[in-house]
Protein backbone atom coordinates (compact mmCIF):
# COMPACT_ATOMS: atom_id res chain seq x y z
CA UNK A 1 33.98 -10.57 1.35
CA UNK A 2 31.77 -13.43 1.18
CA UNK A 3 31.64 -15.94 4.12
CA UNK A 4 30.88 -19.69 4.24
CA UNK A 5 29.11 -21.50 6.77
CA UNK A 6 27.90 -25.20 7.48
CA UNK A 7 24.96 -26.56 8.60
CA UNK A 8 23.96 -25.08 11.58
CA UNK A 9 25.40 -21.43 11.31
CA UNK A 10 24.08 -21.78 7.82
CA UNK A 11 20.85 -21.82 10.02
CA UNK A 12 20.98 -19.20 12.44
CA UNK A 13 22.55 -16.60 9.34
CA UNK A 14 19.31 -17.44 8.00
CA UNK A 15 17.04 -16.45 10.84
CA UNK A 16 19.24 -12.80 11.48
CA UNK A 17 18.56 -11.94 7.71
CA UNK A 18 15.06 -12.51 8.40
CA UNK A 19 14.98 -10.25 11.23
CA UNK A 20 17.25 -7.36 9.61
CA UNK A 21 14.72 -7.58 7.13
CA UNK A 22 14.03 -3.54 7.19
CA UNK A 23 12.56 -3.30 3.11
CA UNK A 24 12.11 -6.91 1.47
CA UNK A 25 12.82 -10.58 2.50
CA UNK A 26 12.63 -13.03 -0.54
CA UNK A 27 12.96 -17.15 0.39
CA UNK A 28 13.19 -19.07 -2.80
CA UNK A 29 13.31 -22.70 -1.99
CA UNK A 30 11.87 -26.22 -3.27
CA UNK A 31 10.79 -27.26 -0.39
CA UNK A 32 8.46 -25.90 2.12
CA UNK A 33 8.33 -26.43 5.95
CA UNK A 34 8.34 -23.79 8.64
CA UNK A 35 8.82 -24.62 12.21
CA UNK A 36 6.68 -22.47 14.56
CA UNK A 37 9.74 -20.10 15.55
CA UNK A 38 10.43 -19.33 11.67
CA UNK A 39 6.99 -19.11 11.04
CA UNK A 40 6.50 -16.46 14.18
CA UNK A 41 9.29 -14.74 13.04
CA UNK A 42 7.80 -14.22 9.03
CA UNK A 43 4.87 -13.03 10.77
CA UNK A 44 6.15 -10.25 12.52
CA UNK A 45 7.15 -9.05 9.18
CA UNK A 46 4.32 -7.69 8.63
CA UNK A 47 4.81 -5.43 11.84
CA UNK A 48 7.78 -3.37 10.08
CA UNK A 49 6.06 -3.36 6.83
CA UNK A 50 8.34 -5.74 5.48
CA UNK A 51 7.38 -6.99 2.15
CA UNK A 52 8.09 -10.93 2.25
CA UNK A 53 8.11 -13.15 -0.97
CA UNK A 54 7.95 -16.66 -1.25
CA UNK A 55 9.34 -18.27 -4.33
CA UNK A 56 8.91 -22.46 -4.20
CA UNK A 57 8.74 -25.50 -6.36
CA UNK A 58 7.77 -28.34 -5.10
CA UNK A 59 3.80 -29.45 -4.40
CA UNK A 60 4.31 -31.66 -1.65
CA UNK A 61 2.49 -29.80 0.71
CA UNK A 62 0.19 -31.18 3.61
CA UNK A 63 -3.06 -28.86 4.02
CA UNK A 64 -1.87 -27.51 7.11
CA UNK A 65 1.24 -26.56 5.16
CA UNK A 66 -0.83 -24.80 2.63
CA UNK A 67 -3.02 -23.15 5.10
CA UNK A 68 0.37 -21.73 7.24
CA UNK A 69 1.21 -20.49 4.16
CA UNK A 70 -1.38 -18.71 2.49
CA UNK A 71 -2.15 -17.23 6.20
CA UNK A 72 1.23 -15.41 5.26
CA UNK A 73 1.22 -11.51 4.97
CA UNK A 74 3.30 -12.37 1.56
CA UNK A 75 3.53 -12.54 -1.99
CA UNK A 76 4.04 -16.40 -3.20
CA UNK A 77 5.06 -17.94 -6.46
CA UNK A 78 5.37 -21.27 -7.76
CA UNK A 79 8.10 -22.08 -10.40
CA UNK A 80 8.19 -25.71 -11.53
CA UNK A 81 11.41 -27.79 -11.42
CA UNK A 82 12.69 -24.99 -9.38
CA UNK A 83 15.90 -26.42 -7.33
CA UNK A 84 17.72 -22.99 -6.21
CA UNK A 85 17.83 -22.03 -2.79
CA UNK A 86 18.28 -18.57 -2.08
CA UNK A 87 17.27 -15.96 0.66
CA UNK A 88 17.82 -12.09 0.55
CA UNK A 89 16.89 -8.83 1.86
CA UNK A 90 18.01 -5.39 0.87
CA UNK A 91 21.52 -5.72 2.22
CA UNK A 92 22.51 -9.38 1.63
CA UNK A 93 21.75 -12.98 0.17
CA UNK A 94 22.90 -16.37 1.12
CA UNK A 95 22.90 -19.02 -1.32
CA UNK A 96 23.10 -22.67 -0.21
CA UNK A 97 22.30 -26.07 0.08
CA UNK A 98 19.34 -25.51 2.94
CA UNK A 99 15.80 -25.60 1.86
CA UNK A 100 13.49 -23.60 4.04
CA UNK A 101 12.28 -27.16 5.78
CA UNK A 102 11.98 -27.34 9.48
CA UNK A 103 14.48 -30.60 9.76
CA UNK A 104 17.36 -29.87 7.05
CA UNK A 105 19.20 -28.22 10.28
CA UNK A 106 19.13 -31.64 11.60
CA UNK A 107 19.21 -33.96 9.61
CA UNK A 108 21.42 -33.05 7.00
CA UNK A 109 24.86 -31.24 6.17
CA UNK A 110 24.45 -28.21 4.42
CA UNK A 111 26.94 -25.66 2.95
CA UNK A 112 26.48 -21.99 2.12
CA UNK A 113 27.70 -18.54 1.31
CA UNK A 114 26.37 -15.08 2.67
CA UNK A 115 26.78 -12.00 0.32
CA UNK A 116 27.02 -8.27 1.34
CA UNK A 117 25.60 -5.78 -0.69
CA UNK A 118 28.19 -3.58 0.77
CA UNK A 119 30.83 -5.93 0.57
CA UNK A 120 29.96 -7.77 -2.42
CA UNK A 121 28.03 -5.14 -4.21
CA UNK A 122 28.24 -6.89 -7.91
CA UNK A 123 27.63 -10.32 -6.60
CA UNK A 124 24.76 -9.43 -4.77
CA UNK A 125 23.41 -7.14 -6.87
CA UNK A 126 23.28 -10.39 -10.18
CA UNK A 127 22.09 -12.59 -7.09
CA UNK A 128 19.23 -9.96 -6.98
CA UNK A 129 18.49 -9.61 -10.55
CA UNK A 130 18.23 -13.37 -10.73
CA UNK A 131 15.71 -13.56 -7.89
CA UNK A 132 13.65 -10.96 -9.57
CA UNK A 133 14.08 -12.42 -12.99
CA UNK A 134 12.43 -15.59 -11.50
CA UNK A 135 10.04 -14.04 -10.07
CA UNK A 136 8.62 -12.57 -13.38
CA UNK A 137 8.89 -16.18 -14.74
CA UNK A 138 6.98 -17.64 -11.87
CA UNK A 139 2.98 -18.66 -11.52
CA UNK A 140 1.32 -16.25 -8.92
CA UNK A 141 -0.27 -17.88 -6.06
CA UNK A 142 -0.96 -14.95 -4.03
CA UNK A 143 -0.47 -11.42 -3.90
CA UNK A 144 -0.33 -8.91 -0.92
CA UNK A 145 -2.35 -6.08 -0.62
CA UNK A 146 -1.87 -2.64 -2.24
CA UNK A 147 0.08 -0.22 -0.26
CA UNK A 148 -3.27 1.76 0.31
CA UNK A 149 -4.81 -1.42 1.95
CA UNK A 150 -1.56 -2.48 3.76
CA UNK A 151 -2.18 1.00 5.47
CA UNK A 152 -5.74 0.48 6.91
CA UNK A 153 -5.20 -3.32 8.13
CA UNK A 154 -4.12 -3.53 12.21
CA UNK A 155 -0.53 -4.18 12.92
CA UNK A 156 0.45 -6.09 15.61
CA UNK A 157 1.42 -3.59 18.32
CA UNK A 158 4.80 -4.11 20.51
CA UNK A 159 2.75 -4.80 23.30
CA UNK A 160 0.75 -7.85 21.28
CA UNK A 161 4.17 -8.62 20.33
CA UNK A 162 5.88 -8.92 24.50
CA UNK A 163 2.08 -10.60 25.27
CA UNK A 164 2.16 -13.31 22.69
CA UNK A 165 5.90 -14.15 23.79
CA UNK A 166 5.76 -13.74 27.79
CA UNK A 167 2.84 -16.06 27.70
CA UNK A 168 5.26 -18.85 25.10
CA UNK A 169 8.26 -18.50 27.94
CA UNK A 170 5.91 -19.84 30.52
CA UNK A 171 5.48 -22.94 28.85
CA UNK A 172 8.97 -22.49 28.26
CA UNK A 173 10.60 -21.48 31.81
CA UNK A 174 10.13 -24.91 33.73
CA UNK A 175 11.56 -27.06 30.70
CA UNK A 176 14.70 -24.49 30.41
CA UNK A 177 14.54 -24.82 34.06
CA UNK A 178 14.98 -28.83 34.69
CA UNK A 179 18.27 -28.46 31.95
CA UNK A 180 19.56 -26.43 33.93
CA UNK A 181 19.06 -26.86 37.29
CA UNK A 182 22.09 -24.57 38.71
CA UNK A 183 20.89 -21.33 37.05
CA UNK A 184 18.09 -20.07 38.87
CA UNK A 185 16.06 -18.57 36.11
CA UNK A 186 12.77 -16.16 36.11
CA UNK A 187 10.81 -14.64 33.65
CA UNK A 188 10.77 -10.89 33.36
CA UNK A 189 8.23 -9.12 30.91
CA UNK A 190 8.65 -10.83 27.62
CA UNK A 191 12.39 -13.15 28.41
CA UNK A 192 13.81 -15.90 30.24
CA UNK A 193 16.57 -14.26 32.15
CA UNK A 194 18.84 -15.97 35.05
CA UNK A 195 19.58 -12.59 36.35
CA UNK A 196 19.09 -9.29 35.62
CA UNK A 197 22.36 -7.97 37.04
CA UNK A 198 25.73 -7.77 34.40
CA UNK A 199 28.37 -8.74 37.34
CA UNK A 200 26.32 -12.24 37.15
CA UNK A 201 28.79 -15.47 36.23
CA UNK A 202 26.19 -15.66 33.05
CA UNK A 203 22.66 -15.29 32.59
CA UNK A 204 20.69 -16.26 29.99
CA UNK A 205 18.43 -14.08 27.96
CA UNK A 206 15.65 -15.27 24.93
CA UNK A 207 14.40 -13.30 22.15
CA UNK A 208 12.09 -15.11 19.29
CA UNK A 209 13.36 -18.57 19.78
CA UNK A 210 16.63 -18.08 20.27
CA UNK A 211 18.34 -18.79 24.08
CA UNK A 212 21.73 -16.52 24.39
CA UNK A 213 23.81 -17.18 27.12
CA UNK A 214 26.15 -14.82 27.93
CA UNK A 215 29.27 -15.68 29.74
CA UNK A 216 31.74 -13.03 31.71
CA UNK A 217 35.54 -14.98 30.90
CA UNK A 218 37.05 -17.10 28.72
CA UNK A 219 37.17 -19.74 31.65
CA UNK A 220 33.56 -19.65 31.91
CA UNK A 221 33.39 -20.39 28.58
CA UNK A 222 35.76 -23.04 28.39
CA UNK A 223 34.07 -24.71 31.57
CA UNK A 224 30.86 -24.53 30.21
CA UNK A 225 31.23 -26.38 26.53
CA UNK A 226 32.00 -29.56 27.12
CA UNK A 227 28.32 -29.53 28.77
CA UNK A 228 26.80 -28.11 25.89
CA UNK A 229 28.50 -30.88 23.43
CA UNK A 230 27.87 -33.67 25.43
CA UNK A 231 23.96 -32.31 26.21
CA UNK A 232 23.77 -30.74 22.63
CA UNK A 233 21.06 -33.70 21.73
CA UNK A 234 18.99 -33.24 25.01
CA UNK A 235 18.93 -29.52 24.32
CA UNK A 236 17.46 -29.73 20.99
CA UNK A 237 14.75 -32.30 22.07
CA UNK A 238 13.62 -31.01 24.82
CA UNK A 239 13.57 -27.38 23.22
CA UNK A 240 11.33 -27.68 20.19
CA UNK A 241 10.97 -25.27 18.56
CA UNK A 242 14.05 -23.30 19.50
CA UNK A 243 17.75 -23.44 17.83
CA UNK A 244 20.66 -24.24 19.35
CA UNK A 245 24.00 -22.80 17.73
């Protein structure tokens, strides 16, 4: 069954599709601008051997835009007075309001529906065809390699992958740290954790932009949101970069 979402869990749906990505990930949208922990995350794509496709209309790019972009491991495509957004892997698609631009999160109110190929196998499946339709229809900007060449360039190894992050979460840890001052919190190979033992109140853990705290009872929980909400602002300041759900 299909399931709706608003702005900001329109968001983070968008980021998990990107990393189930396991075969394709296809982002057709008007507008383009990636924030660094979307763009880090399209990267490491490439890892999996993840074919990615970029489908966009609109030429309002700065030249550091254009550069992010055609540093891509992707396929992109231009398709004038294109105004669909759309993003889907091999097992589902969510079509929205949301253009793939780095403030639409924040400052605007977006709607959307996520589609299961499992689920919603016939919807999908059109929402698919579409997206491939356009494709066809659309003016090649750049094409990946063959599969032959794919093969022989250097992947990014796991331990490229902990490096690049463990040495991001030290710039991180002593901003994370003055929010919140009660959680004594370390960093331990690649994440941010407050503790590395389960019985803990909570503790925090981090994986590619995205802080998780984890919380042991409902009254922790309840004791803990009305600091969130009121500090929900502050958080997403002073994190840049990062998403808070």
């Amino acid at each position: 069954m299909a399931e709706f979402y608003t702005t900001r869990g329109l968001s983070f749906q968008l980021e998990e599709l990107i990393k189930r990505g396991t075969k394709f990930v296809i982002l057709v949208t008007p507008y383009l601008k990636f924030s660094e922990t979307l763009y880090d995350r399209l990267q490491l794509l490439k890892e999996d051997n993840v074919e990615l496709t970029i489908i966009y209309g609109k030429t309002e790019l700065t030249r550091k835009q254009k550069t992010l972009l055609l540093d891509l491991h992707c396929n992109i495509y231009y398709k004038e007075n294109l105004h669909a957004k759309c993003y889907i892997n091999q097992d589902e698609a969510i079509i929205g309001s949301m253009n793939l631009y780095e403030f639409s999160e924040v400052n605007n109110i977006e709607m959307g529906i996520k589609l299961s190929r499992k689920n919603d196998k016939k919807a999908y499946l059109e929402c698919l065809g579409e997206v491939e339709t356009l494709t066809k229809q659309s003016k090649v900007i750049k094409q990946i390699t063959s599969q032959e060449e794919k093969k022989q360039e250097k992947p990014i190894t796991k331990e490229g992958k902990k490096r690049y992050y463990r040495d991001l979460h030290k710039q991180w840890l002593p901003k994370l740290q003055a929010l919140v001052p009660d959680i004594k919190l370390s960093l331990i190979e690649d994440r941010i954790v407050s503790s590395d033992h389960y019985d803990a109140r909570y503790w925090i853990t981090n994986e590619y932009g995205l802080i998780t705290l984890h919380l042991n009872t409902q009254k922790d929980a309840e004791e803990l949101y009305p600091f969130v909400k009121e500090n929900q602002v502050k958080l997403d300041k002073a994190l840049k970069g990062y998403r808070c759900y």
